[in-house]
Protein backbone atom coordinates (compact mmCIF):
# COMPACT_ATOMS: atom_id res chain seq x y z
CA UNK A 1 0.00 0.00 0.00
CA UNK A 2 0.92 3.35 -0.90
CA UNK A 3 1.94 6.20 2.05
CA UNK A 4 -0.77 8.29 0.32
CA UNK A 5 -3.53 5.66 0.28
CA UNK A 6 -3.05 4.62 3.65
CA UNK A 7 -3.54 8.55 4.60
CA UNK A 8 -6.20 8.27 2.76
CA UNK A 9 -8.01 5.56 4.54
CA UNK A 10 -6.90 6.44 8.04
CA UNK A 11 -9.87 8.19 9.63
CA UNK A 12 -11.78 5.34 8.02
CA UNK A 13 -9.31 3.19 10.26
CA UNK A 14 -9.60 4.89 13.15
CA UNK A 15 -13.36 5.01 13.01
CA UNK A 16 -13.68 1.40 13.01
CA UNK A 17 -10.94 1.47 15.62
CA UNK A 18 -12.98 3.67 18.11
CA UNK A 19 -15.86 1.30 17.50
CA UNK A 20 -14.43 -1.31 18.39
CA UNK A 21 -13.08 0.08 21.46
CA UNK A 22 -15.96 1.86 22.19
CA UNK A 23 -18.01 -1.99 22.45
CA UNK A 24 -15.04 -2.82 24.90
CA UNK A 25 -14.97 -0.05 26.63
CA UNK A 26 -17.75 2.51 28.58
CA UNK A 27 -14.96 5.24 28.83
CA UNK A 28 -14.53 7.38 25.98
CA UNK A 29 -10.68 8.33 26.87
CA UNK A 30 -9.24 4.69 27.22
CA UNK A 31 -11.37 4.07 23.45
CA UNK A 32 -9.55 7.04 21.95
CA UNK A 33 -6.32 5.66 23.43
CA UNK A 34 -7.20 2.37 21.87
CA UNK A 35 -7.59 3.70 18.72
CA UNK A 36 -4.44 5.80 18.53
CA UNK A 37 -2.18 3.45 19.46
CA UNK A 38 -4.19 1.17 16.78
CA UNK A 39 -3.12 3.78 14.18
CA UNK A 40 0.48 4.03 15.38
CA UNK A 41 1.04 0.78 14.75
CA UNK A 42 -0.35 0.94 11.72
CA UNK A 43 1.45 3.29 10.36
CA UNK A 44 4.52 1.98 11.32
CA UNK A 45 3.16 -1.01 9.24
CA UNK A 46 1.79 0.46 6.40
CA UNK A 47 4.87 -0.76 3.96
CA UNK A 48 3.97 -4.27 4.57
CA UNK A 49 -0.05 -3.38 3.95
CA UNK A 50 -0.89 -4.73 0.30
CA UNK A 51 -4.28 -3.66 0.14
CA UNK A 52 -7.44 -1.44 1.91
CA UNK A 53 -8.98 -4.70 2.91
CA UNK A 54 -5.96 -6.07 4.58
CA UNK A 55 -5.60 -2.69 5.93
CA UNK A 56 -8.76 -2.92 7.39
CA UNK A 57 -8.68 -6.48 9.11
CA UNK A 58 -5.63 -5.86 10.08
CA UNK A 59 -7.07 -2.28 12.18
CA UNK A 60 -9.49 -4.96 13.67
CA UNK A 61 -7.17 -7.33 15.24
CA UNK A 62 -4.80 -4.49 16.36
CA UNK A 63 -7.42 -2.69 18.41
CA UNK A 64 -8.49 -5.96 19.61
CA UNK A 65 -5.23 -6.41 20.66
CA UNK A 66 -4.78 -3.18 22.06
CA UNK A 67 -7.86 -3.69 23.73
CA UNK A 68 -6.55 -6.78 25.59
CA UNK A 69 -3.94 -4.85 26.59
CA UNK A 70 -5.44 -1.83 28.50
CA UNK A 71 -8.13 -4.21 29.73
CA UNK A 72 -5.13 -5.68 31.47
């Protein structure tokens, strides 16, 4: 995936991010920190992306992940 594409698609990204945070989570702060550091690592990952779709499933696991971890 292009640097410009995956600009492109981030507040797409970090919508579905917050969403999924937001079903984790009742607090609105520890969602938006969710879905933040769900972009950063995204970003730092966007090289390896191929496509929007992978882009996407891979915004779901990460802020699963992420989820996991402040849950923790």
């Amino acid at each position: 995936m292009e640097q410009v594409e995956f600009i492109r698609l981030a507040p797409q990204l970090r919508g579905r991010a917050m969403a999924i945070a937001q079903s984790f989570f009742s607090s609105e702060e520890e969602a938006e920190d969710v879905a933040q550091e769900t972009l950063i690592r995204l970003w730092k990952a966007w090289e390896r992306v191929a496509s929007a779709e992978e882009a996407e499933s891979l915004t779901v696991r990460v802020a699963k992940y992420e989820c996991i971890n402040v849950w923790r």
